[in-house]
N, C-alpha and C. Protein backbone atom coordinates (compact mmCIF):
# COMPACT_ATOMS: atom_id res chain seq x y z
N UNK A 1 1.80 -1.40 -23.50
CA UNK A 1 2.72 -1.15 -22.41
C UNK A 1 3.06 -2.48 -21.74
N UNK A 2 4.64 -2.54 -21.80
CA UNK A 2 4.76 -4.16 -21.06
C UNK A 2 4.74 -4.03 -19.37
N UNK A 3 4.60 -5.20 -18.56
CA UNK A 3 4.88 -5.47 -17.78
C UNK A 3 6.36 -4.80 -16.77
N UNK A 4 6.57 -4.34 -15.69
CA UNK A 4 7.77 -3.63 -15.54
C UNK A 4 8.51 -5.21 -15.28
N UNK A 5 9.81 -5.07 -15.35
CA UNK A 5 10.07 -6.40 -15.02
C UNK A 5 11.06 -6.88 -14.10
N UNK A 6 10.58 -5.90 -12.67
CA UNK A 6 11.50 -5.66 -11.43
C UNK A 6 10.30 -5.62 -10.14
N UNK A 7 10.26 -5.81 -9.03
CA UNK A 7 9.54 -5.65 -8.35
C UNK A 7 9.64 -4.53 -7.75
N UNK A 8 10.63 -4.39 -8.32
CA UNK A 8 10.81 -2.72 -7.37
C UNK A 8 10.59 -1.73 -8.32
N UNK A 9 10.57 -1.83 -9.36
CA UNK A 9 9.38 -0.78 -10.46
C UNK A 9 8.39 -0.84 -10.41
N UNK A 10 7.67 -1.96 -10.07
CA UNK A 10 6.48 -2.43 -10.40
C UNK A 10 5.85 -1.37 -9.22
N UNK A 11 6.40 -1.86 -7.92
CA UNK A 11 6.21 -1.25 -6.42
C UNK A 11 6.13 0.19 -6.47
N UNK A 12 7.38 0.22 -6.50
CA UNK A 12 7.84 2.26 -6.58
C UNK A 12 6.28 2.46 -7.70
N UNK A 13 5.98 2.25 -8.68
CA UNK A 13 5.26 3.07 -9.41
C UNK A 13 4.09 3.06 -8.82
N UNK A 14 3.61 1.71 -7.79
CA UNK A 14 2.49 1.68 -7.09
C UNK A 14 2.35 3.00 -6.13
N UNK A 15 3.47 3.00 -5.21
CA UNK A 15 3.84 3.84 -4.82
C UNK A 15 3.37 5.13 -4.74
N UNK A 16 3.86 5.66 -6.06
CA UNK A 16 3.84 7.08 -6.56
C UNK A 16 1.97 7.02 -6.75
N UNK A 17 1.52 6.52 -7.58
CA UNK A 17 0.15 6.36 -7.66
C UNK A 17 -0.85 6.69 -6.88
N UNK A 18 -0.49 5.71 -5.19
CA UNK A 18 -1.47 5.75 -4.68
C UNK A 18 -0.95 7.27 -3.42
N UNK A 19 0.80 7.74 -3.78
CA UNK A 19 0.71 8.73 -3.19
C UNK A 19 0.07 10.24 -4.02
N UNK A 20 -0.26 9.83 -5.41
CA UNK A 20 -1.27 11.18 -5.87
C UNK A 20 -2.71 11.09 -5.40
N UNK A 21 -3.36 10.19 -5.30
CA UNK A 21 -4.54 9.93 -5.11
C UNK A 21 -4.57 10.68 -3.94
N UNK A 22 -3.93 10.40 -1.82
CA UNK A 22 -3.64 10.59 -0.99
C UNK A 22 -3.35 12.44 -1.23
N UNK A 23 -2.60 13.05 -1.80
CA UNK A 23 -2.35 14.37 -2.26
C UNK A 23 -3.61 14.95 -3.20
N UNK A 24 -4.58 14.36 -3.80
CA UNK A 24 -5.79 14.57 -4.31
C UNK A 24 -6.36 15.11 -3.23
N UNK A 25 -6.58 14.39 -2.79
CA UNK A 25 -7.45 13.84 -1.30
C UNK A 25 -7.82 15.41 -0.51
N UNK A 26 -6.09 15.19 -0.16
CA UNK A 26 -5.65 16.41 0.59
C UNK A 26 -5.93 17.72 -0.02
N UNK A 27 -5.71 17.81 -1.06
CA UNK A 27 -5.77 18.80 -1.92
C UNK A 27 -7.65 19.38 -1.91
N UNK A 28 -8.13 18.50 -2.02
CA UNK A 28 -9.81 19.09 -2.49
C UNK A 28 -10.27 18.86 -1.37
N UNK A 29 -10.18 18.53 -0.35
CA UNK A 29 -10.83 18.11 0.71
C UNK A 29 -11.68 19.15 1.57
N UNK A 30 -11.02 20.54 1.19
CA UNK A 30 -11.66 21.39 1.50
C UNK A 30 -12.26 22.49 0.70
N UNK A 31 -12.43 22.29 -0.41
CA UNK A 31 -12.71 22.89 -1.59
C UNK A 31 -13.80 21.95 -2.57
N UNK A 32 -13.90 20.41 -2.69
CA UNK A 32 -14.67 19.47 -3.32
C UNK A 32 -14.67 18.34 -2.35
N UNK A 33 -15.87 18.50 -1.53
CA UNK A 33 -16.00 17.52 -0.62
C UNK A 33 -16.08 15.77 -1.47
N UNK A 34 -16.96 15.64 -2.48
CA UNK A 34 -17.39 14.60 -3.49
C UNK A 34 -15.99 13.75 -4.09
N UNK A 35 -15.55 15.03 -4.39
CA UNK A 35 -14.22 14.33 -5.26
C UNK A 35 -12.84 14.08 -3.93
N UNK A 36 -13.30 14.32 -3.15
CA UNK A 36 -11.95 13.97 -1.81
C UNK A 36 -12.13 12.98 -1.58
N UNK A 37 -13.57 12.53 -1.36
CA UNK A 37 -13.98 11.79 -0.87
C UNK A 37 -13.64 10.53 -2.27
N UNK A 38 -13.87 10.60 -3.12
CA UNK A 38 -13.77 9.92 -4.15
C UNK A 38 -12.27 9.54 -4.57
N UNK A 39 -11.21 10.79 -3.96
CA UNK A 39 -10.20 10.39 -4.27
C UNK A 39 -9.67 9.47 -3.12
N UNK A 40 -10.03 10.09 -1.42
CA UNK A 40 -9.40 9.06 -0.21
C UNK A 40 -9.98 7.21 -1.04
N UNK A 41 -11.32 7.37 -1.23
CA UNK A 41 -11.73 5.99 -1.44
C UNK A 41 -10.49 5.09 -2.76
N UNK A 42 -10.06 5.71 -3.62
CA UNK A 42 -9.44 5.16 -4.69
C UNK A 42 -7.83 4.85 -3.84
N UNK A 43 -7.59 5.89 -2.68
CA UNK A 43 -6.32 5.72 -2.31
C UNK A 43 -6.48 4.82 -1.24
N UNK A 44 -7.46 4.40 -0.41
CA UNK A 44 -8.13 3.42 0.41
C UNK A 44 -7.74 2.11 -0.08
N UNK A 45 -8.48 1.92 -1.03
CA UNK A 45 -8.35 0.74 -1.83
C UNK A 45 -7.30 -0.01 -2.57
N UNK A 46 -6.77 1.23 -3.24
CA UNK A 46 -5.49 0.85 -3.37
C UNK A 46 -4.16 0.17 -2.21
N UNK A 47 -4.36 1.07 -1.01
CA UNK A 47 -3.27 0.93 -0.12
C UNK A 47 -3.60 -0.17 0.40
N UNK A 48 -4.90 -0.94 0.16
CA UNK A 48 -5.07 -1.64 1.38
C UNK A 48 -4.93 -2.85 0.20
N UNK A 49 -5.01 -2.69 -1.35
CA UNK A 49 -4.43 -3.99 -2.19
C UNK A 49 -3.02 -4.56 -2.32
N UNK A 50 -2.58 -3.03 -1.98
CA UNK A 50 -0.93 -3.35 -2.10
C UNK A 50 -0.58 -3.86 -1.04
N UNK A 51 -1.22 -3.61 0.37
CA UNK A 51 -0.51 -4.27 1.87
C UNK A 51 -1.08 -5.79 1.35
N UNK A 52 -2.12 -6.12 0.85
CA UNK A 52 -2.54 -7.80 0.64
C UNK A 52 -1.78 -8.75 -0.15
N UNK A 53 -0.90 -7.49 -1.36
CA UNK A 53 -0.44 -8.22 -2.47
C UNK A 53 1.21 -8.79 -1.89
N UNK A 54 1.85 -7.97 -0.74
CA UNK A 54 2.88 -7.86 -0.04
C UNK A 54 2.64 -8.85 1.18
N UNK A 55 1.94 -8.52 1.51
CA UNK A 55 1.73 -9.81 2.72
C UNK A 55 1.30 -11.05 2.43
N UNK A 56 0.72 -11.53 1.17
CA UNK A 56 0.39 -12.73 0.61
C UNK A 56 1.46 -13.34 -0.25
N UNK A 57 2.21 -12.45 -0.91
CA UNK A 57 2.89 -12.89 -2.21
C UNK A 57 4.27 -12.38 -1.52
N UNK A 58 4.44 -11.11 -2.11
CA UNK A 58 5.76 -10.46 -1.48
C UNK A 58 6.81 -11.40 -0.49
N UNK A 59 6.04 -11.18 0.45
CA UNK A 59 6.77 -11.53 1.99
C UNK A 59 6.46 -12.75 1.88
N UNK A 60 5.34 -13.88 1.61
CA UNK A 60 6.16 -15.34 1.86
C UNK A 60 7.50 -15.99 0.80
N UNK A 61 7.25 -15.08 -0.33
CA UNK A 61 8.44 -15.39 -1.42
C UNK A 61 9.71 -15.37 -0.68
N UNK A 62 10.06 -14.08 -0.03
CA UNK A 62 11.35 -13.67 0.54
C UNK A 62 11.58 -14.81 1.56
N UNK A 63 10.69 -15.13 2.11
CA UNK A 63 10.75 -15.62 3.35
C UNK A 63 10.76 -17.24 3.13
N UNK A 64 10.68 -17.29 2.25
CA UNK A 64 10.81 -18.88 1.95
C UNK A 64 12.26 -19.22 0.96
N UNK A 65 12.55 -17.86 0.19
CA UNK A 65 13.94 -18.03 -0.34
C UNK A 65 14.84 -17.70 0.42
N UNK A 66 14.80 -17.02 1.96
CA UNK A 66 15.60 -16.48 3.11
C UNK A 66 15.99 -17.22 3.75
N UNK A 67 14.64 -18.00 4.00
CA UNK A 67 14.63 -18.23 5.31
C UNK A 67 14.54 -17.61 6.30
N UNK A 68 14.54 -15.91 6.39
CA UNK A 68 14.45 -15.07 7.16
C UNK A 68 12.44 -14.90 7.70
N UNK A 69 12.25 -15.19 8.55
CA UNK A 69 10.85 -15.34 9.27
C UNK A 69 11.19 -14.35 10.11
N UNK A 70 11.45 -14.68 11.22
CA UNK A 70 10.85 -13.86 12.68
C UNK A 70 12.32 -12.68 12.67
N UNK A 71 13.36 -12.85 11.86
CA UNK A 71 14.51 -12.11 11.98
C UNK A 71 14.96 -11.40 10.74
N UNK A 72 14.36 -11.08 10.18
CA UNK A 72 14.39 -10.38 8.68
C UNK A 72 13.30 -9.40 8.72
N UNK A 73 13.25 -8.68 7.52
CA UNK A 73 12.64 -7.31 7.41
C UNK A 73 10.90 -7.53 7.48
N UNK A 74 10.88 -8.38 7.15
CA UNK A 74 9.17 -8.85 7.32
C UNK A 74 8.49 -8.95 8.22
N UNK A 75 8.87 -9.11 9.60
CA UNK A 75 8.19 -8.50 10.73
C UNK A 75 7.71 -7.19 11.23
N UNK A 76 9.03 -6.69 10.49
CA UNK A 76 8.73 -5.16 11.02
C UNK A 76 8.08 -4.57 10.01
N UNK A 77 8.06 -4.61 8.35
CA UNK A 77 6.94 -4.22 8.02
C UNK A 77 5.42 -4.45 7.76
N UNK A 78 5.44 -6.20 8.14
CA UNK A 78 3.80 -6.15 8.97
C UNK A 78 3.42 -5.22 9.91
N UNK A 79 4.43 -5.17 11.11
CA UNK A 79 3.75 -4.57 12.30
C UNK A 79 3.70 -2.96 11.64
N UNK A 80 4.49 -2.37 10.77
CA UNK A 80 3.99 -0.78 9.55
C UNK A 80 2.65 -0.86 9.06
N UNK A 81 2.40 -2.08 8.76
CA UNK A 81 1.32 -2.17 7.67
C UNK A 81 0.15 -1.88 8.90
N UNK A 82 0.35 -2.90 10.48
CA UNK A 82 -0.88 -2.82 10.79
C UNK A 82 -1.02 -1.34 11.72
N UNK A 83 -0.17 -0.44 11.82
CA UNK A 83 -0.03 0.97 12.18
C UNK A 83 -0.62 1.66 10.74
N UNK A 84 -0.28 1.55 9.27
CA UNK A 84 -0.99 2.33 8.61
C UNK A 84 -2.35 1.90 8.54
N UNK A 85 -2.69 0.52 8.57
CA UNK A 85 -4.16 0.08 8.25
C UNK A 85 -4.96 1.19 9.57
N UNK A 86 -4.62 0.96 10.51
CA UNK A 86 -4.89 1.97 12.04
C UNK A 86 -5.04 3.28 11.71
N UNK A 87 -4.42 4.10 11.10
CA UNK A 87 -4.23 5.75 11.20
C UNK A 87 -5.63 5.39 9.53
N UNK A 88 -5.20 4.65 8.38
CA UNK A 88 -6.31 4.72 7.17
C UNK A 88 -7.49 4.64 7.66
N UNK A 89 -8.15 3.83 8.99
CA UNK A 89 -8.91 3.71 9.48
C UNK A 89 -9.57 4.59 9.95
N UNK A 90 -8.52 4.90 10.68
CA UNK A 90 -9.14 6.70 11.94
C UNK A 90 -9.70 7.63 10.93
N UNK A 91 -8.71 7.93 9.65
CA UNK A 91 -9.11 8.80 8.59
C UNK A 91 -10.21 8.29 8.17
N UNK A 92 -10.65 7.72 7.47
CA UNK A 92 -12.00 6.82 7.29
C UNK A 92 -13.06 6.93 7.96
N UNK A 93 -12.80 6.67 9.26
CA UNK A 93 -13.83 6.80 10.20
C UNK A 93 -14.35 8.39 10.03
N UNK A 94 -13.56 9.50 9.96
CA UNK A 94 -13.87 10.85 9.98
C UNK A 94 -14.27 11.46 8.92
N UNK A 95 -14.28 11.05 7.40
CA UNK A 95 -14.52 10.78 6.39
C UNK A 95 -15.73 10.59 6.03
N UNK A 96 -15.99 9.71 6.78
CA UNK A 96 -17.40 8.73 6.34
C UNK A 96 -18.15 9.76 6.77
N UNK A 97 -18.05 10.17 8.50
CA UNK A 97 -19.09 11.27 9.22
C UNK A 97 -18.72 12.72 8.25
N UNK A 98 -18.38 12.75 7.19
CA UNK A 98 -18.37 14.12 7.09
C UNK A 98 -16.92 15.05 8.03
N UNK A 99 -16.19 14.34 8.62
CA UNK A 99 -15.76 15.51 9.52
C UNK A 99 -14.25 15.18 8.60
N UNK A 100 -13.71 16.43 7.88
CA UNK A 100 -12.57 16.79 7.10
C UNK A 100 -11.43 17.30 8.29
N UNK A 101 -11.58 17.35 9.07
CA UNK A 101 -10.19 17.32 10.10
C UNK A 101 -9.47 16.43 10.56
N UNK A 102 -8.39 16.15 9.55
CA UNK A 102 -8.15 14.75 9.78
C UNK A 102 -6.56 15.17 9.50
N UNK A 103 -5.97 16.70 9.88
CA UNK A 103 -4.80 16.65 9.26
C UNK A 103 -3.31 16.08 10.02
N UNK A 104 -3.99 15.64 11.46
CA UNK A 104 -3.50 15.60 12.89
C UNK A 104 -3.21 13.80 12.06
N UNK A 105 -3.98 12.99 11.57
CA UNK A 105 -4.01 11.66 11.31
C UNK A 105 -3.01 11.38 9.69
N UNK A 106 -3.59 12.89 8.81
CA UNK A 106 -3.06 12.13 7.52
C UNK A 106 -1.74 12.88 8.05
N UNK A 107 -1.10 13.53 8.59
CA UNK A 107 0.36 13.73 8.79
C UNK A 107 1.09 12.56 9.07
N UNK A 108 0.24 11.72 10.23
CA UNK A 108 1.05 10.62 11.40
C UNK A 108 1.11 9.73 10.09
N UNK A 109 0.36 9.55 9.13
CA UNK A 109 -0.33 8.39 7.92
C UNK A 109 1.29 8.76 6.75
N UNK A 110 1.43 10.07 6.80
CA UNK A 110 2.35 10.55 5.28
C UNK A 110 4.06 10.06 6.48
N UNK A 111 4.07 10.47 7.56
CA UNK A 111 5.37 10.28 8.45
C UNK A 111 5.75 8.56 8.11
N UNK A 112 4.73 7.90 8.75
CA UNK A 112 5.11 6.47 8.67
C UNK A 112 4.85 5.72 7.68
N UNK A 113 4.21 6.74 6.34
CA UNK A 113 4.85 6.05 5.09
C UNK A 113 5.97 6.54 4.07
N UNK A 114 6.04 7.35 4.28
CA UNK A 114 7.58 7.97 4.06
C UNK A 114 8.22 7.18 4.42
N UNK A 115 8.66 6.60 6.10
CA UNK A 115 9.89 5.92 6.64
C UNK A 115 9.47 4.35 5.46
N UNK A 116 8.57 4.58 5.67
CA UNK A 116 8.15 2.09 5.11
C UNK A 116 8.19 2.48 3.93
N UNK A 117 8.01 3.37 3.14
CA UNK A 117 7.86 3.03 1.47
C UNK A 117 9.47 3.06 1.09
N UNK A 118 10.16 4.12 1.52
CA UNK A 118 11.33 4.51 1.53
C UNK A 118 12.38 2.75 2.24
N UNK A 119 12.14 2.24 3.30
CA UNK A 119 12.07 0.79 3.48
C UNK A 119 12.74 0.14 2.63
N UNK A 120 10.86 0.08 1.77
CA UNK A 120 10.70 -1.15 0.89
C UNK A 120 11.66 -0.69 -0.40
N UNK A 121 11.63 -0.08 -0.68
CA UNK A 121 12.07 0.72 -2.23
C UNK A 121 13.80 0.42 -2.09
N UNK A 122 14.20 1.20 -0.98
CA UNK A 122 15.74 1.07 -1.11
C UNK A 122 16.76 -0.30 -0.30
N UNK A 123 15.18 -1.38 0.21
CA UNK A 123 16.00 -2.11 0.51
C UNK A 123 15.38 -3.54 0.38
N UNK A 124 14.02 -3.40 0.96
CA UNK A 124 13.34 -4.86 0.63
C UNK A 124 13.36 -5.53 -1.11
N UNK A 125 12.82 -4.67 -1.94
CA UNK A 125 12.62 -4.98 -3.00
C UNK A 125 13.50 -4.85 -3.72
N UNK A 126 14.69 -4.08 -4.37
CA UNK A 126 15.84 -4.66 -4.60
C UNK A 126 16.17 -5.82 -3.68
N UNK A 127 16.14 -6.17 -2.64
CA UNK A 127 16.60 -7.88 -2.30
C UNK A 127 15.81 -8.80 -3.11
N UNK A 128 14.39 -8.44 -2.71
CA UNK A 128 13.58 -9.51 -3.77
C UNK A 128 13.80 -9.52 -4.79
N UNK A 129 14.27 -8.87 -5.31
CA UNK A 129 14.40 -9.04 -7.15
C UNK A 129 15.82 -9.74 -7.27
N UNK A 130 16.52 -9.52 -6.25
CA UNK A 130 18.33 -10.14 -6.35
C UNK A 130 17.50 -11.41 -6.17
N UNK A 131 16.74 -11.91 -5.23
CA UNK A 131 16.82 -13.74 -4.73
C UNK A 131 15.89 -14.06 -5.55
N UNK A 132 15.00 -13.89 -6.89
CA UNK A 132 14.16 -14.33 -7.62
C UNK A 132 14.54 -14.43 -9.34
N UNK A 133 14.13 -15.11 -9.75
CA UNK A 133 13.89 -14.88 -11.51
C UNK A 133 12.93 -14.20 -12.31
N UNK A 134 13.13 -13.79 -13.21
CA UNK A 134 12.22 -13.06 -13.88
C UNK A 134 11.03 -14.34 -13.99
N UNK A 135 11.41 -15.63 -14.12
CA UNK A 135 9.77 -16.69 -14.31
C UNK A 135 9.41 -16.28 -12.94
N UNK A 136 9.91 -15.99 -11.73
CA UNK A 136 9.58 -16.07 -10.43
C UNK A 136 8.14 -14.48 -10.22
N UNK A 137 8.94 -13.67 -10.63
CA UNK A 137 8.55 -11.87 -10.67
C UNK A 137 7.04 -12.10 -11.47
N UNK A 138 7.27 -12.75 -13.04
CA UNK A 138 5.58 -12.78 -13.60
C UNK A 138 4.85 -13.81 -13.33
N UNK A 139 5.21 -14.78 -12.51
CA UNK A 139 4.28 -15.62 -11.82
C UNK A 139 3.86 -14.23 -10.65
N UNK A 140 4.59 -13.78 -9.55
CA UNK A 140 4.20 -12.37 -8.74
C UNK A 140 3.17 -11.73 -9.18
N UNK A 141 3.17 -11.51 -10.24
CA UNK A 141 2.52 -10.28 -11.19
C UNK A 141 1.43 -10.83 -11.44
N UNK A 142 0.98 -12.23 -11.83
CA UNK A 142 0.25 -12.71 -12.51
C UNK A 142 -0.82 -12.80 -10.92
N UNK A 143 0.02 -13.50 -10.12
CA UNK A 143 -0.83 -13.76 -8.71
C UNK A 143 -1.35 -12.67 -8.34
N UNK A 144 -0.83 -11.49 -8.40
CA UNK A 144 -1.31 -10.27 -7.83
C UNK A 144 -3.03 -9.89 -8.46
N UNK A 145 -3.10 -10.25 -9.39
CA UNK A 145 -4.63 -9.98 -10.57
C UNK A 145 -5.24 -10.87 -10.01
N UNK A 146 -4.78 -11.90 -9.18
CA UNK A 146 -6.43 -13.21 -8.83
C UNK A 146 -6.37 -12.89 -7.68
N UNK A 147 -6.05 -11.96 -7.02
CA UNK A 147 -6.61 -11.86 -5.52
C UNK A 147 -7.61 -11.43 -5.48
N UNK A 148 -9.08 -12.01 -4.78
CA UNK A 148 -10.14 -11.60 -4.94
C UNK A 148 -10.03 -9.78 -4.47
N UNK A 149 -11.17 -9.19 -4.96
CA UNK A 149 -11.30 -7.89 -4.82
C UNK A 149 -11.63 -7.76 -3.23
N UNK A 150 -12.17 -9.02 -2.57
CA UNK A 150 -12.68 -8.90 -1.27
C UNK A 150 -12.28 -8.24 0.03
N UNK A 151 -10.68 -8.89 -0.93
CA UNK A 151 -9.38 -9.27 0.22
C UNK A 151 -9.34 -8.05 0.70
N UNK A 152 -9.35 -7.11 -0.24
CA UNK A 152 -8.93 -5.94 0.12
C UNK A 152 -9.93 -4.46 -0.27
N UNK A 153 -11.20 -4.72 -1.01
CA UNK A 153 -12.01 -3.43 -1.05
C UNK A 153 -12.60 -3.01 0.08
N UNK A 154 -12.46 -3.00 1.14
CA UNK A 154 -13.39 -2.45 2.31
C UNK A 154 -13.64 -1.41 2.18
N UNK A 155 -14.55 -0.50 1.93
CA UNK A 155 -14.26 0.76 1.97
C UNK A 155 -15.43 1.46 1.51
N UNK A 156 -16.14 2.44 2.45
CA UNK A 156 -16.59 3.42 1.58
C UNK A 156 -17.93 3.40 1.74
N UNK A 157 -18.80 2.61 2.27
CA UNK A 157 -19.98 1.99 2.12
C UNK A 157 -20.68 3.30 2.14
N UNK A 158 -20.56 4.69 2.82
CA UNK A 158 -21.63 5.37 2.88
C UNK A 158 -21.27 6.39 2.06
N UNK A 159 -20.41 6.64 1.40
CA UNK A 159 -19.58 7.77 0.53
C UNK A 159 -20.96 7.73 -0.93
């Protein structure tokens, strides 16, 4: 299977991925405590690689072929990212204790990623792929695999 060779395939499919895991989640959470728990942790991890791989790589690319910093789309989806890291958290926190009532959090969590994924998909990442080269995209791709696991596994310690 090759490489997708768009950032916005690459993304969107991330996307979809870590929104089955999240729908796992939901799904057994009250029926297979083990495997909810097993699935929030895989969708944990994930969400919180993709906000690292976007805020490290993603967004200084744009922002250095823009020039767009404090007045372009990259402000406002940091300040998304650090509202979902917030609500993944709260869920987490309730998680960890055992307490599965969390539908008040993963709603506010599915609302404000609906609006940002929807965002990125129909507008950030088609731009990035217009202002880059394909050598530009698998250098992206390539950087994305050496980010330490650190950056972004938090998760889970008592699961």
């Amino acid at each position: 299977m090759s490489e997708p060779q768009t950032i916005t395939e690459f993304y969107e499919k991330d996307h979809d991925r870590l929104d089955e895991w999240f729908k796992s989640f939901q799904t057994m959470k009250r029926s297979d405590v083990a495997k909810a728990k097993d699935a929030f942790k895989e969708f944990k991890i994930g969400l919180q690689r993709h906000i690292v791989w976007e805020e490290e790589l993603l967004f200084p690319m744009w922002e250095d072929k823009t020039g767009m910093t404090e007045d372009g789309p990259t402000p406002m989806m940091r300040h998304e990212h650090d509202q979902i890291k917030q609500l993944l958290d709260a869920i987490h926190q309730k998680v960890e204790r055992q307490d599965l009532n969390t539908d008040q959090e993963e709603q506010a969590l599915l609302n404000l990623l609906t609006s940002h994924n929807r965002k990125e998909e129909r507008a950030l990442y088609p731009a990035i792929d217009n202002v880059t080269s394909t050598d530009e995209r698998v250098t992206i791709f390539n950087s994305m695999q050496s980010i330490p696991e650190d950056r972004y596994n938090a998760c889970c310690s008592g699961h």
